[in-house]
PDB file of N, CA and C in Angstrom:
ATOM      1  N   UNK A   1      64.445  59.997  71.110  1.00  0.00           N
ATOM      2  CA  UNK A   1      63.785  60.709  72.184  1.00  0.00           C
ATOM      3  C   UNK A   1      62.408  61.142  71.686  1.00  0.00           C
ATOM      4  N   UNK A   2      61.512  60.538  72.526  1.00  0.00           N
ATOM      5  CA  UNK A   2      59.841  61.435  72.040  1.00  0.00           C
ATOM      6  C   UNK A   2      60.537  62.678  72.931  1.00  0.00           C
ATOM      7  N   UNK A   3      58.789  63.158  72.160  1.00  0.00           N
ATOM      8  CA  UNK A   3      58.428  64.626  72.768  1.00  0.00           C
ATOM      9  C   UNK A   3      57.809  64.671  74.043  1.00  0.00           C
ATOM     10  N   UNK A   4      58.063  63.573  75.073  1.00  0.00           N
ATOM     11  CA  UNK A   4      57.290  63.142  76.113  1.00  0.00           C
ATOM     12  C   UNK A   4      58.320  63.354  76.925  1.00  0.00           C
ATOM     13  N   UNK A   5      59.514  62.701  76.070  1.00  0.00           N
ATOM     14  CA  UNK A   5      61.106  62.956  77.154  1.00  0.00           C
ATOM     15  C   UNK A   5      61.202  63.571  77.509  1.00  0.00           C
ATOM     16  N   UNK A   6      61.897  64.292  76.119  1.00  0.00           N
ATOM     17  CA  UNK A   6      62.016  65.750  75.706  1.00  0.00           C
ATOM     18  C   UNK A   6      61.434  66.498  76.787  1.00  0.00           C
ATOM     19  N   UNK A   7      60.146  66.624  77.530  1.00  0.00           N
ATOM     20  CA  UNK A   7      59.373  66.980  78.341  1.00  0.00           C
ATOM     21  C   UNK A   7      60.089  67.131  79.525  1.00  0.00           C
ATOM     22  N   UNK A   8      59.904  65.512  79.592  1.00  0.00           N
ATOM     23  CA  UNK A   8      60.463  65.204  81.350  1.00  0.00           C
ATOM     24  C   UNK A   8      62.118  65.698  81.271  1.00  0.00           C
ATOM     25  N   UNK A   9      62.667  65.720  80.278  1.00  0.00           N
ATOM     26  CA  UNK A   9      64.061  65.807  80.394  1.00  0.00           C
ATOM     27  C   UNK A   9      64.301  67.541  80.487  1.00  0.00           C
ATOM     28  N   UNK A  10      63.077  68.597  80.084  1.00  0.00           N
ATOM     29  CA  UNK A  10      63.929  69.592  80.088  1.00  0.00           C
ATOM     30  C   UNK A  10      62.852  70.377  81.261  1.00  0.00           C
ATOM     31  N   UNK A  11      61.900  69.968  82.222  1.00  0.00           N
ATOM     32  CA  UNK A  11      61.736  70.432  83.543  1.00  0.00           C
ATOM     33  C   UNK A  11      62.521  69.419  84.203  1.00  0.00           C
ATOM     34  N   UNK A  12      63.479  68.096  83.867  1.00  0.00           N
ATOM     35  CA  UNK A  12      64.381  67.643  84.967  1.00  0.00           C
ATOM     36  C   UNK A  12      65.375  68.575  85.129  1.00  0.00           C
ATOM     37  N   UNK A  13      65.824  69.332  84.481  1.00  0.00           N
ATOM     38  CA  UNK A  13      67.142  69.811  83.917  1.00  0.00           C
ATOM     39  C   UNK A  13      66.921  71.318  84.511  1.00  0.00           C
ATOM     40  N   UNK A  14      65.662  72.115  84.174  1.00  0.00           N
ATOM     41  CA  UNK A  14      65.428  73.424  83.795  1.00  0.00           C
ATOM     42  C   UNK A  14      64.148  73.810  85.055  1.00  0.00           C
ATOM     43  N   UNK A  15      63.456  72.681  85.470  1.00  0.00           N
ATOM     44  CA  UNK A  15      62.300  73.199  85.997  1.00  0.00           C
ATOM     45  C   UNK A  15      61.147  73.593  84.943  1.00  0.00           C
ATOM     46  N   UNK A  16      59.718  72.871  85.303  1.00  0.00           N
ATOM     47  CA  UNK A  16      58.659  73.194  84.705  1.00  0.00           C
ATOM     48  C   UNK A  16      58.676  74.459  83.668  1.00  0.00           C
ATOM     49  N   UNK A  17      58.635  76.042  84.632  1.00  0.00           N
ATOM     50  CA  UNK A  17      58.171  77.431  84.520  1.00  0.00           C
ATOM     51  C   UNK A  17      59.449  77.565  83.318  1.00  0.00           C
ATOM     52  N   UNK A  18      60.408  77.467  83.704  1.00  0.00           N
ATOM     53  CA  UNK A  18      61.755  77.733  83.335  1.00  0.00           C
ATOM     54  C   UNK A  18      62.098  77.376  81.845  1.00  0.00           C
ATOM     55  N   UNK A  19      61.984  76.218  82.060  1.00  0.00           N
ATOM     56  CA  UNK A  19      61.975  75.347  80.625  1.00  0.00           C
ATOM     57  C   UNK A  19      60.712  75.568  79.891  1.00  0.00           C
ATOM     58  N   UNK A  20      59.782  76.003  80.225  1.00  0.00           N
ATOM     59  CA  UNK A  20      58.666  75.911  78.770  1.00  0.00           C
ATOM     60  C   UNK A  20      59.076  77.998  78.541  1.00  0.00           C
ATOM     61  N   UNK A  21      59.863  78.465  78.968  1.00  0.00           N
ATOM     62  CA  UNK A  21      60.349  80.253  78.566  1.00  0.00           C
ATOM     63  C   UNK A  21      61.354  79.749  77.823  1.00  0.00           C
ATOM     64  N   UNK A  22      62.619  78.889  78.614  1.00  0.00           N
ATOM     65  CA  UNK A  22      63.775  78.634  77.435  1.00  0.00           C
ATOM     66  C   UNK A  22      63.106  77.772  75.653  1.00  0.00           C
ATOM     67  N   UNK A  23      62.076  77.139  76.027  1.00  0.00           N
ATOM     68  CA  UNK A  23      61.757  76.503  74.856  1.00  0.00           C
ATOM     69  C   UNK A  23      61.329  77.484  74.005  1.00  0.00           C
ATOM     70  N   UNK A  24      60.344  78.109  74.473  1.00  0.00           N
ATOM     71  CA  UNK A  24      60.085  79.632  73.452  1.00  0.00           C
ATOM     72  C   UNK A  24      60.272  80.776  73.181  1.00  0.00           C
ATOM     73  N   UNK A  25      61.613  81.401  74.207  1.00  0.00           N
ATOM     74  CA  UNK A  25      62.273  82.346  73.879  1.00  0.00           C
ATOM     75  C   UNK A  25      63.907  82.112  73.749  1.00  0.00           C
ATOM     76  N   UNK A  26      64.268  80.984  73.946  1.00  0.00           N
ATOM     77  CA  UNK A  26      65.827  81.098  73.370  1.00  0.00           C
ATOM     78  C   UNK A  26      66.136  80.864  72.123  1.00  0.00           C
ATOM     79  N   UNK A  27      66.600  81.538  71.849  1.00  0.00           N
ATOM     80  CA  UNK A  27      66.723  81.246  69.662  1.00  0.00           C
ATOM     81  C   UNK A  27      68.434  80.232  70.037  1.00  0.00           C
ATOM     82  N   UNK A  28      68.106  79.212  69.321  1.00  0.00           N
ATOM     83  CA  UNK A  28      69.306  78.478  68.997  1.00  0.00           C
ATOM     84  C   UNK A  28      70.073  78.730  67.678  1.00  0.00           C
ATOM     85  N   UNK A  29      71.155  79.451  67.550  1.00  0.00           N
ATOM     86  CA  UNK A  29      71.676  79.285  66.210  1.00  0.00           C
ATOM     87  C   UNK A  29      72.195  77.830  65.361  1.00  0.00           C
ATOM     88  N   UNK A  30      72.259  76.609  66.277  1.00  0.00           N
ATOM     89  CA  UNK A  30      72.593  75.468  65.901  1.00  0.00           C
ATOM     90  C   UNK A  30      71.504  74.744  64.899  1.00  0.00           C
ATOM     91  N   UNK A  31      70.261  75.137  65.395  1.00  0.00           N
ATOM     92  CA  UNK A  31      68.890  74.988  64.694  1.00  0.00           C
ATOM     93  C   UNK A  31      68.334  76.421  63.861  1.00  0.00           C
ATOM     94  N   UNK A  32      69.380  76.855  62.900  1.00  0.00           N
ATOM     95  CA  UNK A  32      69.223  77.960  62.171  1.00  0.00           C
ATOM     96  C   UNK A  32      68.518  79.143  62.869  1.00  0.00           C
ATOM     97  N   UNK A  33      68.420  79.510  63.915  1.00  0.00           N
ATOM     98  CA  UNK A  33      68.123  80.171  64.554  1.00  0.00           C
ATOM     99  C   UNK A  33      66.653  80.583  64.915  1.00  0.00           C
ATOM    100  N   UNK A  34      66.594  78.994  65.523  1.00  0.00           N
ATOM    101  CA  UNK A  34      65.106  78.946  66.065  1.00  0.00           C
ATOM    102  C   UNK A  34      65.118  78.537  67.095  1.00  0.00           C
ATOM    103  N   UNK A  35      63.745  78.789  67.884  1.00  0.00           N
ATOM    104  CA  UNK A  35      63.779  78.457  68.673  1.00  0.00           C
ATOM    105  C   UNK A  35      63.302  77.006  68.787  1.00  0.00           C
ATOM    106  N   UNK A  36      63.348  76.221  70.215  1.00  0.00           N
ATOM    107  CA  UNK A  36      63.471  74.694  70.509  1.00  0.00           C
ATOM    108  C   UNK A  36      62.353  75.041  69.904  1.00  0.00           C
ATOM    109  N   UNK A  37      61.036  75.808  70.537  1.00  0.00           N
ATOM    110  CA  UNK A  37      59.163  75.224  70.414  1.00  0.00           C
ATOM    111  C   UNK A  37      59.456  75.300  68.629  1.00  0.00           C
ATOM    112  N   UNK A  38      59.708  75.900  68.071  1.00  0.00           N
ATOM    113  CA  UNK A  38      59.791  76.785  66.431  1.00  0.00           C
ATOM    114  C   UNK A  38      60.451  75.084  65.945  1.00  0.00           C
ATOM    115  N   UNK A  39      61.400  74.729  66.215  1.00  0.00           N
ATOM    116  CA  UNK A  39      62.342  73.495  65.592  1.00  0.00           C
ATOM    117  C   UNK A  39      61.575  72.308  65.716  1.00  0.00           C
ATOM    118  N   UNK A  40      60.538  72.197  67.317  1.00  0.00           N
ATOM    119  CA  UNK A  40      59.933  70.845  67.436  1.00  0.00           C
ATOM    120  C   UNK A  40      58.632  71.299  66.074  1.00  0.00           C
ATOM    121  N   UNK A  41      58.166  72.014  66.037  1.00  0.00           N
ATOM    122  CA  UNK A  41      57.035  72.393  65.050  1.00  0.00           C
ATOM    123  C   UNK A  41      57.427  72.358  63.599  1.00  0.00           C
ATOM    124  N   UNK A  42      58.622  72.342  63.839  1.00  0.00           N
ATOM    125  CA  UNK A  42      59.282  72.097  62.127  1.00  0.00           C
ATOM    126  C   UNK A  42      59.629  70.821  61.692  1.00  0.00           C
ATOM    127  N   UNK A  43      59.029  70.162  62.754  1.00  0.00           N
ATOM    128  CA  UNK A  43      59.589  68.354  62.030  1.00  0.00           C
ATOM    129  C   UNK A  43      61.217  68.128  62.843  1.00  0.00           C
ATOM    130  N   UNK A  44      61.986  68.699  63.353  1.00  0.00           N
ATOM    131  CA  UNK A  44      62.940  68.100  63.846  1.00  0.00           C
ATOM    132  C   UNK A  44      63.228  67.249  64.921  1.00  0.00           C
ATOM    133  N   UNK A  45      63.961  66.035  64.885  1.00  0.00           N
ATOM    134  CA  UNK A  45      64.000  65.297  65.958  1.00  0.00           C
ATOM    135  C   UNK A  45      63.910  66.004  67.316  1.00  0.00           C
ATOM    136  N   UNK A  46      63.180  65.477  68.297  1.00  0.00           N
ATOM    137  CA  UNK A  46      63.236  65.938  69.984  1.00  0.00           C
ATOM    138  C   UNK A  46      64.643  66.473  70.237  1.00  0.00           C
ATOM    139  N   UNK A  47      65.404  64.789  70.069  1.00  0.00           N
ATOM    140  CA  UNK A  47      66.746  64.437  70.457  1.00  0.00           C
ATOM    141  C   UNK A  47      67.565  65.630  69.947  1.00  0.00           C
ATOM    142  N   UNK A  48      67.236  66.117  68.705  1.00  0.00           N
ATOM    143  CA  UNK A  48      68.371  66.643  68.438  1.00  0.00           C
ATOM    144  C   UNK A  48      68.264  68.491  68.902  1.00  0.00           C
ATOM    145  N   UNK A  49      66.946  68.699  69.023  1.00  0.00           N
ATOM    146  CA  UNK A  49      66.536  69.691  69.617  1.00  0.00           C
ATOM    147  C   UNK A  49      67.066  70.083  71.211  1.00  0.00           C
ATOM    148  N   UNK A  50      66.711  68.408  71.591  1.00  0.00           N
ATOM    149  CA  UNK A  50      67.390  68.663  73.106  1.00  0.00           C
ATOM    150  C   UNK A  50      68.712  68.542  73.615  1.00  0.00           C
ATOM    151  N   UNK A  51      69.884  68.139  72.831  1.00  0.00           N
ATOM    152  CA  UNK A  51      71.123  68.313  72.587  1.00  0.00           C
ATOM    153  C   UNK A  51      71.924  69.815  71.962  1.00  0.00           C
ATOM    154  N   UNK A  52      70.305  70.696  71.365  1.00  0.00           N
ATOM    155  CA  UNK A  52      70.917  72.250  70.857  1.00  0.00           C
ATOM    156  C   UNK A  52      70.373  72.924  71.967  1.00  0.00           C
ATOM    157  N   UNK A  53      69.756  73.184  72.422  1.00  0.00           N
ATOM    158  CA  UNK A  53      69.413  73.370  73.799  1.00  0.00           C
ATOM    159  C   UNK A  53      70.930  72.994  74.780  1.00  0.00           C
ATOM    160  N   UNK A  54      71.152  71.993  75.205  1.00  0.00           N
ATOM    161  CA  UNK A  54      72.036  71.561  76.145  1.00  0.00           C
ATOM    162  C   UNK A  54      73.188  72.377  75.922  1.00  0.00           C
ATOM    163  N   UNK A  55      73.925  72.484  74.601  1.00  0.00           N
ATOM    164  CA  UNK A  55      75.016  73.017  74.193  1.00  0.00           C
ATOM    165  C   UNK A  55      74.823  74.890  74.735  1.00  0.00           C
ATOM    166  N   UNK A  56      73.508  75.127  74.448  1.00  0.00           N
ATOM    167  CA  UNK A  56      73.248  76.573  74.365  1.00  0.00           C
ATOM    168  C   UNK A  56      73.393  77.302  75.874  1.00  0.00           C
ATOM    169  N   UNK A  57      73.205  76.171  76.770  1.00  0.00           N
ATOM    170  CA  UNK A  57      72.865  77.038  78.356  1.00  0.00           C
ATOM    171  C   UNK A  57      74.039  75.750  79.038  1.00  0.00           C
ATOM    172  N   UNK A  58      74.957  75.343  78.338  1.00  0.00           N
ATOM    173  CA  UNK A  58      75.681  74.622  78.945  1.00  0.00           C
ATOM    174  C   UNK A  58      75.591  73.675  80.301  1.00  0.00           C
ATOM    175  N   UNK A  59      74.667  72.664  79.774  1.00  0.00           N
ATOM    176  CA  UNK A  59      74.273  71.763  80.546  1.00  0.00           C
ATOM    177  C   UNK A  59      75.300  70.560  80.228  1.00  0.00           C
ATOM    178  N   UNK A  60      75.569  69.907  81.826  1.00  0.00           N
ATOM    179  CA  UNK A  60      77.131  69.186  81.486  1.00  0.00           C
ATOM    180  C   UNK A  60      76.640  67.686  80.602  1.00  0.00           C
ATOM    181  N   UNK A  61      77.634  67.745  79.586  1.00  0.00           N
ATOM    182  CA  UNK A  61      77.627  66.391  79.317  1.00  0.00           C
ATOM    183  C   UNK A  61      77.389  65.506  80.254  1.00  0.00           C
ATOM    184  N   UNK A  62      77.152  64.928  81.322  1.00  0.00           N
ATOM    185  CA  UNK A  62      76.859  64.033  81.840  1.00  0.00           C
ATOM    186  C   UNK A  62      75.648  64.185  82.321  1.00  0.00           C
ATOM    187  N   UNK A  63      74.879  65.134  82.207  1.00  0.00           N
ATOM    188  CA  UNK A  63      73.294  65.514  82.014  1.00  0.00           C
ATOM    189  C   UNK A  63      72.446  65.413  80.987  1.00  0.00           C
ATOM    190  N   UNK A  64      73.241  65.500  79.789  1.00  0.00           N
ATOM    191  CA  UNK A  64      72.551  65.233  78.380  1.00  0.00           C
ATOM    192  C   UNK A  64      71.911  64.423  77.848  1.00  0.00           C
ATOM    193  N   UNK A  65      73.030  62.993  78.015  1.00  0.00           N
ATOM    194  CA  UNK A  65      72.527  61.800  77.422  1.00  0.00           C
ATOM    195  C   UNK A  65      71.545  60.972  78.492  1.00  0.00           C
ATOM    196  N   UNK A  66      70.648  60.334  77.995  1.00  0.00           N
ATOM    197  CA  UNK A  66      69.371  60.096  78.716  1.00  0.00           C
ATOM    198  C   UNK A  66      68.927  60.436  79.283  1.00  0.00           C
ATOM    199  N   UNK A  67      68.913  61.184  79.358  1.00  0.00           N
ATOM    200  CA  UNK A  67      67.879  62.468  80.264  1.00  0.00           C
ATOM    201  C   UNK A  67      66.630  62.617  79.465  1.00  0.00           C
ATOM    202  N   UNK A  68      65.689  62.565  80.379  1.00  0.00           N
ATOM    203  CA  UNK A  68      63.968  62.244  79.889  1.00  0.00           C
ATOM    204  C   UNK A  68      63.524  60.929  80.397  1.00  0.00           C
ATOM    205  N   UNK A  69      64.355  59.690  80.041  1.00  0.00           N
ATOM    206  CA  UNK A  69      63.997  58.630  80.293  1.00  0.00           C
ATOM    207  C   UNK A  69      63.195  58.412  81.223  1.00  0.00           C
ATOM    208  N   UNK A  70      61.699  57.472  81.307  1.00  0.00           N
ATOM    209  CA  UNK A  70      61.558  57.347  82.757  1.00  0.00           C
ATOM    210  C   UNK A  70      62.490  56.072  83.379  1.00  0.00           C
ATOM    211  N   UNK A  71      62.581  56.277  84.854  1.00  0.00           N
ATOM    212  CA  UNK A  71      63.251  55.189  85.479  1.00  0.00           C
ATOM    213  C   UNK A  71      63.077  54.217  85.661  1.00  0.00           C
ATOM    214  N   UNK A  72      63.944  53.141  85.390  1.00  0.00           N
ATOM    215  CA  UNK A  72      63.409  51.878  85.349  1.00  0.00           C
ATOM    216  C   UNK A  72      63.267  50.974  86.618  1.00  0.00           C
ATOM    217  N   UNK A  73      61.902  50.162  86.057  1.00  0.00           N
ATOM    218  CA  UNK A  73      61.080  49.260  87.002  1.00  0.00           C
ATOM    219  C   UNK A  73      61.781  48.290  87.607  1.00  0.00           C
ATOM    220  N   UNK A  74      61.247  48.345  88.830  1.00  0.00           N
ATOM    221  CA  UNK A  74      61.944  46.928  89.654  1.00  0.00           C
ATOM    222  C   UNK A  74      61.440  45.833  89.162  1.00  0.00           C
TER     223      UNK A  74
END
């Protein structure tokens, strides 16, 4: 996952406003207790950022995986 997904995947999920507050004020303890913006700035994968996130505000597994992607072309 880029950080482009990552993007599209967490205002698909969260909304624009919404998702750039959860990115910098929810502390994840899965990511030693940082936050998503704090973890992407530390070198950690998108993907795995956006899977500690998902777990944290319980977004359903069937929302998780590929989510970001853009949609594909006819």
């Amino acid at each position: 996952m880029r950080l482009s997904e990552f993007r599209r995947a967490l205002g698909d999920e969260f909304g624009e406003a919404y998702g750039r507050v959860l990115t910098s004020d929810l502390v994840l303890p899965s990511l030693g207790g940082r936050t998503a913006q704090e973890a992407l700035d530390d070198g950690l994968p998108a993907r795995d950022v956006w899977l500690a996130l998902c777990v944290e505000t319980d977004v359903p597994d069937s929302r998780r995986h590929g989510a970001g992607l853009p949609a594909a072309r006819s």
